[in-house]
PDB file of N, CA and C in Angstrom:
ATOM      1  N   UNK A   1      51.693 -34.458  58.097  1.00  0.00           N
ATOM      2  CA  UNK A   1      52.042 -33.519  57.050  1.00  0.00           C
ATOM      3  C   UNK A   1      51.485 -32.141  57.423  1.00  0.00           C
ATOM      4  N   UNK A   2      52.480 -31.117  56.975  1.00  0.00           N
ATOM      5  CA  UNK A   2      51.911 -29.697  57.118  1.00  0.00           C
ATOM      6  C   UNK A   2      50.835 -29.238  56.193  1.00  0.00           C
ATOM      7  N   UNK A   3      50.094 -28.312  56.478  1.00  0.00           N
ATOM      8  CA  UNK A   3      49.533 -27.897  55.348  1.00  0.00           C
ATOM      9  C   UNK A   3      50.259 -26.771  55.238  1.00  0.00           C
ATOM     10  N   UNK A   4      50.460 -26.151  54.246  1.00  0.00           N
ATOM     11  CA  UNK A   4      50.688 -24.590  53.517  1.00  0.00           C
ATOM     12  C   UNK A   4      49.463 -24.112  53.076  1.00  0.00           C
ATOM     13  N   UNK A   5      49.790 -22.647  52.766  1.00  0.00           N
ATOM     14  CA  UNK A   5      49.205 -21.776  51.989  1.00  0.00           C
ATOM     15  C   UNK A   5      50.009 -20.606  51.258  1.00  0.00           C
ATOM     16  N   UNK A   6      48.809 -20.525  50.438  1.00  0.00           N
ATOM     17  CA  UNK A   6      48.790 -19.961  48.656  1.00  0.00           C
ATOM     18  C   UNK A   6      49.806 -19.068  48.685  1.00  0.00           C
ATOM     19  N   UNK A   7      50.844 -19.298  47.882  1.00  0.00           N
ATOM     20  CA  UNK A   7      51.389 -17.560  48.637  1.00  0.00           C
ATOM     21  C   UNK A   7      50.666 -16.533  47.629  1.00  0.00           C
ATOM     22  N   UNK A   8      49.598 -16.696  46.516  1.00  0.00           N
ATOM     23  CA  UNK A   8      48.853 -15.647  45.858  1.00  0.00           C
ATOM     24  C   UNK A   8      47.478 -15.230  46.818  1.00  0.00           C
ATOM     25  N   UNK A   9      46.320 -16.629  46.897  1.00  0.00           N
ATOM     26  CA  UNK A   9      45.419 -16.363  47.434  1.00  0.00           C
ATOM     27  C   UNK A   9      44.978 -16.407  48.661  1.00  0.00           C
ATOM     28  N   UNK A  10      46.203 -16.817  49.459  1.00  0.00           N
ATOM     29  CA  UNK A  10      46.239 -17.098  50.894  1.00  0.00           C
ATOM     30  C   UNK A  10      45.341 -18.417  51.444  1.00  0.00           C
ATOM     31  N   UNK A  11      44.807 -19.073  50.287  1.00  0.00           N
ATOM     32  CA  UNK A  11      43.912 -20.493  50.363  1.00  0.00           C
ATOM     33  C   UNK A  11      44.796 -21.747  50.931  1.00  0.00           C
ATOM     34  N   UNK A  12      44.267 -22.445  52.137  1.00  0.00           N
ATOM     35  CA  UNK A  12      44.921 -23.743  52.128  1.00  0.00           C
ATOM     36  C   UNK A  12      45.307 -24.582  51.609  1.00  0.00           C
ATOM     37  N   UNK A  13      45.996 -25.194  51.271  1.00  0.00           N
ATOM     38  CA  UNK A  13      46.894 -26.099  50.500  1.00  0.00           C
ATOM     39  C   UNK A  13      46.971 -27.621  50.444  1.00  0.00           C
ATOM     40  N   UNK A  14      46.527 -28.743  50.753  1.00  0.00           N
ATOM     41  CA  UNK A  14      46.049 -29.984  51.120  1.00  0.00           C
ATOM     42  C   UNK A  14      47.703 -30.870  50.951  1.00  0.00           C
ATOM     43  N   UNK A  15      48.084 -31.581  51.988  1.00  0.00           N
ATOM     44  CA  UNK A  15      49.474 -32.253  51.269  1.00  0.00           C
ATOM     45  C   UNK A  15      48.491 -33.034  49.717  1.00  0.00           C
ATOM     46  N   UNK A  16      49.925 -32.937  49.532  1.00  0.00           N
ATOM     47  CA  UNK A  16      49.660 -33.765  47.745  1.00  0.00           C
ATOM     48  C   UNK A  16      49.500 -33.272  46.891  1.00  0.00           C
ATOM     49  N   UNK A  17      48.785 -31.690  46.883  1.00  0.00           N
ATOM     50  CA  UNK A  17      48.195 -30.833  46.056  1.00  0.00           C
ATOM     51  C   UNK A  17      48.924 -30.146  45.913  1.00  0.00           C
ATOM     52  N   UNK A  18      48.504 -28.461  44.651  1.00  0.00           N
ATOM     53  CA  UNK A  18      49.492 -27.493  44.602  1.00  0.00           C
ATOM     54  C   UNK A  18      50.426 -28.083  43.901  1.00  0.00           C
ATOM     55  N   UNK A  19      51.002 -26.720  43.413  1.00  0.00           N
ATOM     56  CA  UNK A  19      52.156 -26.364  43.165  1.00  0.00           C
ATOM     57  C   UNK A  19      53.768 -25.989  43.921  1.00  0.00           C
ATOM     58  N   UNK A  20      55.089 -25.904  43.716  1.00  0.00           N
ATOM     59  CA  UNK A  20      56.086 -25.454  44.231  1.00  0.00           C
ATOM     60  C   UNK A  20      56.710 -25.026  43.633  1.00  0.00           C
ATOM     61  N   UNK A  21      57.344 -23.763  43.058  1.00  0.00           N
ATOM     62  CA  UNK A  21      57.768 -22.430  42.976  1.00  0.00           C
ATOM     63  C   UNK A  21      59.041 -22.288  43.503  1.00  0.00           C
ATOM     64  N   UNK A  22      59.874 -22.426  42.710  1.00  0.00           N
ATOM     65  CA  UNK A  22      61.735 -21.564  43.735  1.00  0.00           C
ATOM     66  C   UNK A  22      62.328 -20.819  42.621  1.00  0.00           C
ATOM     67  N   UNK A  23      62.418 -19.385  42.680  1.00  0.00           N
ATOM     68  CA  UNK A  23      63.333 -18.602  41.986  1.00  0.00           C
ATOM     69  C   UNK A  23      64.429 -18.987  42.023  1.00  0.00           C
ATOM     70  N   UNK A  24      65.298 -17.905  41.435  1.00  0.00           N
ATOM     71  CA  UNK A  24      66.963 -18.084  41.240  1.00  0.00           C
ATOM     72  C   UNK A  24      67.689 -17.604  42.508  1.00  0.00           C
ATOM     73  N   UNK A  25      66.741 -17.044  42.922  1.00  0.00           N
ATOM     74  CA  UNK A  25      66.707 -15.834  44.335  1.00  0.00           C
ATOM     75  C   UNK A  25      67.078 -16.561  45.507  1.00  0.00           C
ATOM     76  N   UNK A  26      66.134 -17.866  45.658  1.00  0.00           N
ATOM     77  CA  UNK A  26      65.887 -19.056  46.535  1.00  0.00           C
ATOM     78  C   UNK A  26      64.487 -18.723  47.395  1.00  0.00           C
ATOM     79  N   UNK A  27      63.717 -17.641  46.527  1.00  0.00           N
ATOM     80  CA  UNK A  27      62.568 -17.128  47.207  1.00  0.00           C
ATOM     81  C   UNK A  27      61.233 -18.928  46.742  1.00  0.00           C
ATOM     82  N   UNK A  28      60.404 -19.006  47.358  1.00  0.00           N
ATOM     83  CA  UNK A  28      59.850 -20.773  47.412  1.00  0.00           C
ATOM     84  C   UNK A  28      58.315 -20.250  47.285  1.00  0.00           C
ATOM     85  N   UNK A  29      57.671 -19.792  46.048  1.00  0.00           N
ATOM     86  CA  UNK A  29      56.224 -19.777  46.525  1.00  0.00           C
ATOM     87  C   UNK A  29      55.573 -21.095  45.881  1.00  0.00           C
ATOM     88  N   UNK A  30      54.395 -21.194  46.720  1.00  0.00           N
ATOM     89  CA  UNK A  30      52.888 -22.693  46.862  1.00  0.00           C
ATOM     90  C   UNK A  30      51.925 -21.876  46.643  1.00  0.00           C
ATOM     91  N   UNK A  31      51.892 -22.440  45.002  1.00  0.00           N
ATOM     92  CA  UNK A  31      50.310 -22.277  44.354  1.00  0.00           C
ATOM     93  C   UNK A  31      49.387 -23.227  44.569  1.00  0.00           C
ATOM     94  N   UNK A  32      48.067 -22.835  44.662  1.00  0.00           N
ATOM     95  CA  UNK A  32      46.819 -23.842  45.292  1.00  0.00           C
ATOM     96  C   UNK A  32      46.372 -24.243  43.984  1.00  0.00           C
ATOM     97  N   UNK A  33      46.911 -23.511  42.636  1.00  0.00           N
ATOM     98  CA  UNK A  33      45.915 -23.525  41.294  1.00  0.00           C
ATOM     99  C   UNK A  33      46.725 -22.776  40.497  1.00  0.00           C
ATOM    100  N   UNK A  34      46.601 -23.144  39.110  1.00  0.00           N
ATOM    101  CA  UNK A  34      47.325 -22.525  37.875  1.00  0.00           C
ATOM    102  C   UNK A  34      46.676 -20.906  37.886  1.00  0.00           C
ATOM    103  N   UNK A  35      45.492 -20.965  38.661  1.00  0.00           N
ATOM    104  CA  UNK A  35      44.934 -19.747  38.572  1.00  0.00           C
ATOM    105  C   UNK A  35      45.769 -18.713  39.589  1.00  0.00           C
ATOM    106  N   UNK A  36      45.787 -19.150  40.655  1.00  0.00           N
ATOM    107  CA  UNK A  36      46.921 -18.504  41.486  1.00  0.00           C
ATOM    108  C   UNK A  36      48.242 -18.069  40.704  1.00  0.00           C
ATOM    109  N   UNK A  37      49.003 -19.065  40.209  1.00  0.00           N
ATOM    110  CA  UNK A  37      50.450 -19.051  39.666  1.00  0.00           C
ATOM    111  C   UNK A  37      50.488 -18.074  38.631  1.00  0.00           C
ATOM    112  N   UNK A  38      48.973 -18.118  37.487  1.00  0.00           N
ATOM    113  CA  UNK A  38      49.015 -17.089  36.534  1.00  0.00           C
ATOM    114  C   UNK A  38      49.441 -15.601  36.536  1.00  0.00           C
ATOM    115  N   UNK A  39      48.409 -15.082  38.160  1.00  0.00           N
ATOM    116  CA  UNK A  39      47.900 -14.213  38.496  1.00  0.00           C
ATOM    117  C   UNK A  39      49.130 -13.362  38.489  1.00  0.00           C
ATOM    118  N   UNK A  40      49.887 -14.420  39.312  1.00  0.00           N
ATOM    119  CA  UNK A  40      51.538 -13.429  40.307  1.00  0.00           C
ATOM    120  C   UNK A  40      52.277 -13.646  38.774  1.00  0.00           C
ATOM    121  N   UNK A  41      52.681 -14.372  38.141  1.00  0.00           N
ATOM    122  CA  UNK A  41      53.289 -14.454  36.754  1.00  0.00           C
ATOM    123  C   UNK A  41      52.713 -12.861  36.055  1.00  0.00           C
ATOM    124  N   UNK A  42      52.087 -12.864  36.237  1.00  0.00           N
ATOM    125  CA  UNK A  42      51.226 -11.536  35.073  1.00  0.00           C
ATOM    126  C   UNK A  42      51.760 -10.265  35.936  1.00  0.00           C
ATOM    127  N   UNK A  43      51.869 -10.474  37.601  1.00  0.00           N
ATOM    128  CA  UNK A  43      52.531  -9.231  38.486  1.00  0.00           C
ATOM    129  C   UNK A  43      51.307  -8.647  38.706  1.00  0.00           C
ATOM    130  N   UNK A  44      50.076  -9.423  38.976  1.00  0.00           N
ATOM    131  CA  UNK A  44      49.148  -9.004  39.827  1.00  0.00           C
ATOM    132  C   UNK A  44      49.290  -8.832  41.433  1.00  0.00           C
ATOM    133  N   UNK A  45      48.789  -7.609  41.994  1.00  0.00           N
ATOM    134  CA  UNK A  45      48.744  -7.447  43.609  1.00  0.00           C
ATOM    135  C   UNK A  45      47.739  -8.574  44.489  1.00  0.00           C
ATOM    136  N   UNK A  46      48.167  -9.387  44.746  1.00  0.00           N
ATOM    137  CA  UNK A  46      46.882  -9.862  45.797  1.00  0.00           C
ATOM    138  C   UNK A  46      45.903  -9.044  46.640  1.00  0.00           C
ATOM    139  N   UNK A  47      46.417  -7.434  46.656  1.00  0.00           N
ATOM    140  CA  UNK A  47      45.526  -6.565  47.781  1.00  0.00           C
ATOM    141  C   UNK A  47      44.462  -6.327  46.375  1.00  0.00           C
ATOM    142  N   UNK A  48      45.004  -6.226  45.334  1.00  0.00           N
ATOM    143  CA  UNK A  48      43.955  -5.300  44.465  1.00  0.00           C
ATOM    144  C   UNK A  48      43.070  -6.827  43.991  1.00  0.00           C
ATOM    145  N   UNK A  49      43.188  -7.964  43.821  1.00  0.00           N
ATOM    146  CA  UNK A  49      42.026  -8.700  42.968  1.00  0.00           C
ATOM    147  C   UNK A  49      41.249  -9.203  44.420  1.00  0.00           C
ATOM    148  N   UNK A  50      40.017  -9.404  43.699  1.00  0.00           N
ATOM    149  CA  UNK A  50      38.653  -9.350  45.135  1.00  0.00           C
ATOM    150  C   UNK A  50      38.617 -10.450  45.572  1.00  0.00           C
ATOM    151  N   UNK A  51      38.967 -11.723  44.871  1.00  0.00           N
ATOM    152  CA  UNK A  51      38.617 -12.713  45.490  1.00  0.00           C
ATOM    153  C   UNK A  51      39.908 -13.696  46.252  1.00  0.00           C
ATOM    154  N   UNK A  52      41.036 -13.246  46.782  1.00  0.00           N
ATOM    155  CA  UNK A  52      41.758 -13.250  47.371  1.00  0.00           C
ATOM    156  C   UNK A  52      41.483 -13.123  48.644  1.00  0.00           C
ATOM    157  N   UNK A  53      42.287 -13.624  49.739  1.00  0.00           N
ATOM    158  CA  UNK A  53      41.911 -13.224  50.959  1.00  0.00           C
ATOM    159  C   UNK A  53      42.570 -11.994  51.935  1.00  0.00           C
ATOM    160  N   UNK A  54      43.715 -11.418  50.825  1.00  0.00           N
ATOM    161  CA  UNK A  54      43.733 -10.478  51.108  1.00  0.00           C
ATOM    162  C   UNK A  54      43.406  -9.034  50.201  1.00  0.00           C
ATOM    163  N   UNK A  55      42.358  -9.503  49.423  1.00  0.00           N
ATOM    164  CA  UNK A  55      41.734  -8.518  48.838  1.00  0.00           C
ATOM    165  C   UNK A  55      40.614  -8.293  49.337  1.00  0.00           C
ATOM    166  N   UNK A  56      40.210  -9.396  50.058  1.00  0.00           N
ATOM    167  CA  UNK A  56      38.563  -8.965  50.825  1.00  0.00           C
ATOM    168  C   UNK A  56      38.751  -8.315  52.120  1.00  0.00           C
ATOM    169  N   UNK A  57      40.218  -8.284  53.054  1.00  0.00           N
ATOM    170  CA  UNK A  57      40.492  -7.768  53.583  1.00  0.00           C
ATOM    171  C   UNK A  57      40.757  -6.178  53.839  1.00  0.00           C
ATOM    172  N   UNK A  58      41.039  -6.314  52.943  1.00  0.00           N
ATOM    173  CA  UNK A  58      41.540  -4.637  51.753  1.00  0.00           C
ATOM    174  C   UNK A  58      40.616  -3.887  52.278  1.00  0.00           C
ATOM    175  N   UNK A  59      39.385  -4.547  51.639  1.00  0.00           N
ATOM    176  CA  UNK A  59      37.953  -3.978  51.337  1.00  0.00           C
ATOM    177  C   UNK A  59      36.999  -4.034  52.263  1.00  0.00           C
ATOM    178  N   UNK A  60      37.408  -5.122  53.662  1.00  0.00           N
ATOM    179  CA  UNK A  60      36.809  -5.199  54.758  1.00  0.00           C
ATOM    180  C   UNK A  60      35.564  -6.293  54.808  1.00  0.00           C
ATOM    181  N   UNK A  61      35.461  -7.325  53.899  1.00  0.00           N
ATOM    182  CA  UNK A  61      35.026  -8.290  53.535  1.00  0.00           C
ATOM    183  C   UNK A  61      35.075  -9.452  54.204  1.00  0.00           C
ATOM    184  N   UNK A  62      35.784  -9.529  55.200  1.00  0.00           N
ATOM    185  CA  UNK A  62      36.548 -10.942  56.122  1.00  0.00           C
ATOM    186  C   UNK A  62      35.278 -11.180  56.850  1.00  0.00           C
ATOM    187  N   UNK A  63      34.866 -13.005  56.876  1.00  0.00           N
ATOM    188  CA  UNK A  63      34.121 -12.773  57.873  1.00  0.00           C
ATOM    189  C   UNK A  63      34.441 -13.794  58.867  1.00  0.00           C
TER     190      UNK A  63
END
């Protein structure tokens, strides 16, 4: 099995776990957590919240 990741927090994805996501669009996002799914629902940026992995990036936080 593949793993995926978050398309909010960029977090790995475990088979079995998560969420799956398909617009009307046929666009397919994988949430790791309702907390993820909320975030992008509400039309939050992943660059702007900190604990994302591409918000620590943003900010130069990666280690």
């Amino acid at each position: 099995m593949e793993k995926r990741k978050c398309s909010f927090c960029g977090g790995a994805i475990e088979p079995g776990t998560g969420k799956l996501y398909a617009r009307k669009d046929g666009t397919v996002y994988y949430f790791c957590s309702s907390k993820c799914q909320g975030n992008l629902n509400l039309g939050r940026i992943p660059r702007k919240v900190a604990w994302t992995e591409a918000g620590r990036k943003a900010r130069g936080k990666t280690t």
